[in-house]
C-alpha atoms as a PDB file:
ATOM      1  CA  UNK A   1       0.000   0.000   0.000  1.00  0.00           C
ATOM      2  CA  UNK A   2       1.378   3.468  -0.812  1.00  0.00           C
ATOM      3  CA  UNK A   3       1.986   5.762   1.766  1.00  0.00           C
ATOM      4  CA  UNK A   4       1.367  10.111   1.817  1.00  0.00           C
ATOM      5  CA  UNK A   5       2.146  11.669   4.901  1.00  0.00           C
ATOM      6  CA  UNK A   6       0.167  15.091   4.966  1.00  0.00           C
ATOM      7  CA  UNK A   7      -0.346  15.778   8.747  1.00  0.00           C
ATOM      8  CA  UNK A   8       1.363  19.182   7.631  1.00  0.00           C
ATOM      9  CA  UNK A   9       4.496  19.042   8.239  1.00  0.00           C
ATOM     10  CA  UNK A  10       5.423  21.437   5.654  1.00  0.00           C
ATOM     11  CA  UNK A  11       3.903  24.813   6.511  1.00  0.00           C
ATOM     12  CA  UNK A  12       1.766  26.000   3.750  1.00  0.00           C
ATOM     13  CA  UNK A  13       2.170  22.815   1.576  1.00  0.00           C
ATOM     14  CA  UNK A  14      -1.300  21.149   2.894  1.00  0.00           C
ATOM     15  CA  UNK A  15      -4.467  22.176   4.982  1.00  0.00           C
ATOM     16  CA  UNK A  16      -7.843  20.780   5.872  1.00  0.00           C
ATOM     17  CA  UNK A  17     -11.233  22.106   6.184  1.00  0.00           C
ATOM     18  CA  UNK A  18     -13.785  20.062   7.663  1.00  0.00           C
ATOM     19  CA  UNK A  19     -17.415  19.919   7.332  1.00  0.00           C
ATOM     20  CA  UNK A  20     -20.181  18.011   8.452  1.00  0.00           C
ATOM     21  CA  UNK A  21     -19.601  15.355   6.745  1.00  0.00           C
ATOM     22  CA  UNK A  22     -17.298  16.807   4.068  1.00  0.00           C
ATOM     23  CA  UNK A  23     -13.888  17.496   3.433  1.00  0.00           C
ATOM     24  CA  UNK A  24     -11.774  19.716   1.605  1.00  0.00           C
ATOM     25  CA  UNK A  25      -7.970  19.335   1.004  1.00  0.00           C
ATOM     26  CA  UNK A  26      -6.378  21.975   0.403  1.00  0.00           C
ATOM     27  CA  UNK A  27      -2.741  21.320  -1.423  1.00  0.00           C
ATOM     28  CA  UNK A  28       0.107  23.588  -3.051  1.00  0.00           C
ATOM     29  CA  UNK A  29       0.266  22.639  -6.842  1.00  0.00           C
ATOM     30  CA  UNK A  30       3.481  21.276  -6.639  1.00  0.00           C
ATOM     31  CA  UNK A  31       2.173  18.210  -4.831  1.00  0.00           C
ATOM     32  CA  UNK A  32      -0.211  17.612  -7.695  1.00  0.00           C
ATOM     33  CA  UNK A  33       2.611  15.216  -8.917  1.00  0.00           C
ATOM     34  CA  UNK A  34       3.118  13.024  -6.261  1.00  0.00           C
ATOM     35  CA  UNK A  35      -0.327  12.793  -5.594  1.00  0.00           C
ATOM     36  CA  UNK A  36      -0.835  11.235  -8.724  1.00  0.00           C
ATOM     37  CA  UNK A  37       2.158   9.011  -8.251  1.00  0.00           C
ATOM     38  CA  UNK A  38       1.052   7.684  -5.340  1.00  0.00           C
ATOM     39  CA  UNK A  39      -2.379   6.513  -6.247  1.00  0.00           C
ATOM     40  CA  UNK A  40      -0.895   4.884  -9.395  1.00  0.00           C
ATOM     41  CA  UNK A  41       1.599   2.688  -7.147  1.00  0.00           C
ATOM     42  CA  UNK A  42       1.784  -1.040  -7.413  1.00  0.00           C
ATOM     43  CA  UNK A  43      -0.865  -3.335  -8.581  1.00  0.00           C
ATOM     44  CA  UNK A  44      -3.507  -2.712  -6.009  1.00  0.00           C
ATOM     45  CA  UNK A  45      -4.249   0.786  -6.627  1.00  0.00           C
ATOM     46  CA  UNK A  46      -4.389   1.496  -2.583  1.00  0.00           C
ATOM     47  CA  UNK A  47      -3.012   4.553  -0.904  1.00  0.00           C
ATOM     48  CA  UNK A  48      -3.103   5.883   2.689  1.00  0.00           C
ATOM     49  CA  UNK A  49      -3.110   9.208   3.284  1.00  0.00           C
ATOM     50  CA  UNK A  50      -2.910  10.763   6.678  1.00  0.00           C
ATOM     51  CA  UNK A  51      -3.519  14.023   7.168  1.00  0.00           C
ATOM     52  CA  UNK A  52      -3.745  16.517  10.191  1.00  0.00           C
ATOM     53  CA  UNK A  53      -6.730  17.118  12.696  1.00  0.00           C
ATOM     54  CA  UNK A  54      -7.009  13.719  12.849  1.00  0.00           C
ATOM     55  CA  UNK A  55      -7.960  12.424   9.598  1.00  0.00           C
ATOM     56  CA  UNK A  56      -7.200   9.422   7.295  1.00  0.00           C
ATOM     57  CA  UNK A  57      -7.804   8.728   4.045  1.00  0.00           C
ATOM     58  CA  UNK A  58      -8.097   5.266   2.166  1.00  0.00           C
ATOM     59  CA  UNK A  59      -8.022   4.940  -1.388  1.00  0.00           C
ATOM     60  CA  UNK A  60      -9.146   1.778  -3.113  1.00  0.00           C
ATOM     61  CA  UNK A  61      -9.543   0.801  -6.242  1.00  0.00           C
ATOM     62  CA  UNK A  62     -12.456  -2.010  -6.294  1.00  0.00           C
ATOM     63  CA  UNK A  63     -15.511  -3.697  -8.003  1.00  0.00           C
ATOM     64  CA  UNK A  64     -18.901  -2.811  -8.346  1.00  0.00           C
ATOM     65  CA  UNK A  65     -20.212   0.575  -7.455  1.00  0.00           C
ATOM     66  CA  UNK A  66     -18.056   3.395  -6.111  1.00  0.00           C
ATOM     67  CA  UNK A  67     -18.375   5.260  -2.286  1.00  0.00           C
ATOM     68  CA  UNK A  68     -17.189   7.175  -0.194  1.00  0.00           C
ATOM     69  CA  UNK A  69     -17.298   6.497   3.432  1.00  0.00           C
ATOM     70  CA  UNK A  70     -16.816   8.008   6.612  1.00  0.00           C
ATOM     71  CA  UNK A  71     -16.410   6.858   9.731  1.00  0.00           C
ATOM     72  CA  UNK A  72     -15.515   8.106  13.312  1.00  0.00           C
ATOM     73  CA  UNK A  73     -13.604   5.111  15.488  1.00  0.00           C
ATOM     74  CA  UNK A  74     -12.209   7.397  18.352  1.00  0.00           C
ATOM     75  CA  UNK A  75     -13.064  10.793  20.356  1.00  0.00           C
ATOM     76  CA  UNK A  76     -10.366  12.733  17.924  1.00  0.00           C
ATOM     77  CA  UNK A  77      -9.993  10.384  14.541  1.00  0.00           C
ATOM     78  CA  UNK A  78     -12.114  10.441  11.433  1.00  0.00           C
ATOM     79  CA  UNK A  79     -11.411   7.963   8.474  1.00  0.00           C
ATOM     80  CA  UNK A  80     -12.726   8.497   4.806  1.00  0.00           C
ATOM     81  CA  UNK A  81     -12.398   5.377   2.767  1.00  0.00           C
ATOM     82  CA  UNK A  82     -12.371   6.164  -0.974  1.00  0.00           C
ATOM     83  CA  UNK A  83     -13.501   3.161  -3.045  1.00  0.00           C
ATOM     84  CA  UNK A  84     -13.829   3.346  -6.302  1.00  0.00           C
ATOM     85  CA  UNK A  85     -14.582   1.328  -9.431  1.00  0.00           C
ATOM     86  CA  UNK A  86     -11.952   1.093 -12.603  1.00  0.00           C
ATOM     87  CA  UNK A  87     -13.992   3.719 -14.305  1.00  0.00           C
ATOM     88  CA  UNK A  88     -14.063   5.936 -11.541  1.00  0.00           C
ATOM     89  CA  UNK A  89     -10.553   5.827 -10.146  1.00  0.00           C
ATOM     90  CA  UNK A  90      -9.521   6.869 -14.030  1.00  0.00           C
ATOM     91  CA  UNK A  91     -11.945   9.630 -14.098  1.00  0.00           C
ATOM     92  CA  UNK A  92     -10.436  10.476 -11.243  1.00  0.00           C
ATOM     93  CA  UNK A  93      -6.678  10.584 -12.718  1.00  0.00           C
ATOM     94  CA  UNK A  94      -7.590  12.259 -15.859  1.00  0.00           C
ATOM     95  CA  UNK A  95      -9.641  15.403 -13.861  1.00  0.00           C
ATOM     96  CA  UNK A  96      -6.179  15.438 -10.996  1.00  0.00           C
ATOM     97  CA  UNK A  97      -3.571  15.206 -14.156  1.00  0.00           C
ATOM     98  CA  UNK A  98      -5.583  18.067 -15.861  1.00  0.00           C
ATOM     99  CA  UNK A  99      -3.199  22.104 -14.853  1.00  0.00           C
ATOM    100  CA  UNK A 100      -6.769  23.791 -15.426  1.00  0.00           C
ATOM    101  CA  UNK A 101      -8.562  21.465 -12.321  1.00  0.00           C
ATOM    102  CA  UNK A 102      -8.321  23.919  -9.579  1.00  0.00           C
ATOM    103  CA  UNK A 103     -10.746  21.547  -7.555  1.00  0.00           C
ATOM    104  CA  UNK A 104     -11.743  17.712  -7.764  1.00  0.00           C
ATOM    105  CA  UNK A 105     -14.755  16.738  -6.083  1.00  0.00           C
ATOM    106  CA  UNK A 106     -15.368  13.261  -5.589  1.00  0.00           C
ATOM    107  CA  UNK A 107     -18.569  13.779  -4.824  1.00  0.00           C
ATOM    108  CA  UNK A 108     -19.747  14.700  -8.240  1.00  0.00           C
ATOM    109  CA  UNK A 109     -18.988  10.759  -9.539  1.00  0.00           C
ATOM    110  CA  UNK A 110     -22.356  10.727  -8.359  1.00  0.00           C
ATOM    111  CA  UNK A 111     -23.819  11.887 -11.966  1.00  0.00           C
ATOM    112  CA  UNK A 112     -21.935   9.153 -13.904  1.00  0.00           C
ATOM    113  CA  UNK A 113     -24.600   6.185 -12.265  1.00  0.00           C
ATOM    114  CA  UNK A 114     -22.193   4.081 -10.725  1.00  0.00           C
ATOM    115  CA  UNK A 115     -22.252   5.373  -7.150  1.00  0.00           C
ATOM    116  CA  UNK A 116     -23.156   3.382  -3.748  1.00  0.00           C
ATOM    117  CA  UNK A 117     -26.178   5.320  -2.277  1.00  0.00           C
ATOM    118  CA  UNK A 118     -24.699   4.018   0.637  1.00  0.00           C
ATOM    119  CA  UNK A 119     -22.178   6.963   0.744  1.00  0.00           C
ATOM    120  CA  UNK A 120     -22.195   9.575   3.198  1.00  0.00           C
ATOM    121  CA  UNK A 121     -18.518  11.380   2.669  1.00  0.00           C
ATOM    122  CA  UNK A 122     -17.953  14.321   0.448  1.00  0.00           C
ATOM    123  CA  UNK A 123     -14.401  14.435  -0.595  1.00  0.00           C
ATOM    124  CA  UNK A 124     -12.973  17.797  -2.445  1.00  0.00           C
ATOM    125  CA  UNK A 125      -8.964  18.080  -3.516  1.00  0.00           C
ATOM    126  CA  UNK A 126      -8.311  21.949  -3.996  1.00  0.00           C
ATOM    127  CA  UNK A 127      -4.963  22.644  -5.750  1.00  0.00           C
ATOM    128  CA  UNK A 128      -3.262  26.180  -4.527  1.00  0.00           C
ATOM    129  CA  UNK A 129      -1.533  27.679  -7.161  1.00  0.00           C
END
């Protein structure tokens, strides 16, 4: 499993903004690379990614119809699990590998048909130019 540590540990390179229910990542351009990187390592298609206030993030490429979970094991953690079909995941790619995306919402895989109902996670990536 690939590995991004994002807990902030660069000062301006990464930020979070919660919701109810939703997330927003904020992240400097120049990470826009190895973000991509990482979700295309190995076989499996499956990246961690921690990131501060608490938060992890699973991605997962799988079968069937794409979600996005959330759920809340401890007082002060959250973890979003990102599973997505083939299709999906290289949607996903094409809209991160694209200079003009300023912002990738998960959330709107919803309109291509092959989402879980079952979700309950909105999941934005914001690149900071």
């Amino acid at each position: 499993m690939a590995y991004l540590n994002w807990t902030n540990n660069v000062p301006g390179a990464f930020e979070i903004q919660v919701g109810q229910g939703s997330v927003e990542l904020r992240v400097n351009s120049e990470y826009r690379k190895t973000l991509l990187e990482k979700l295309r390592e190995g076989q499996s298609y499956e990246l961690r990614m921690d990131l501060s206030q608490g938060w992890t993030v699973y991605w997962k490429v799988r079968e069937g119809d794409s979600r996005l979970l959330l759920s809340h094991p401890e007082k002060d953690q959250w973890v979003g699990a990102v599973s997505l079909n083939q299709e999906d995941f290289n949607r996903v790619i094409s809209w991160i590998e694209n200079p003009e995306a300023d912002v990738v919402s998960l959330s709107s895989l919803k309109t291509y048909g092959s989402f879980s109902k079952v979700s309950n996670l909105e999941l934005a990536i914001r690149f900071l130019k």
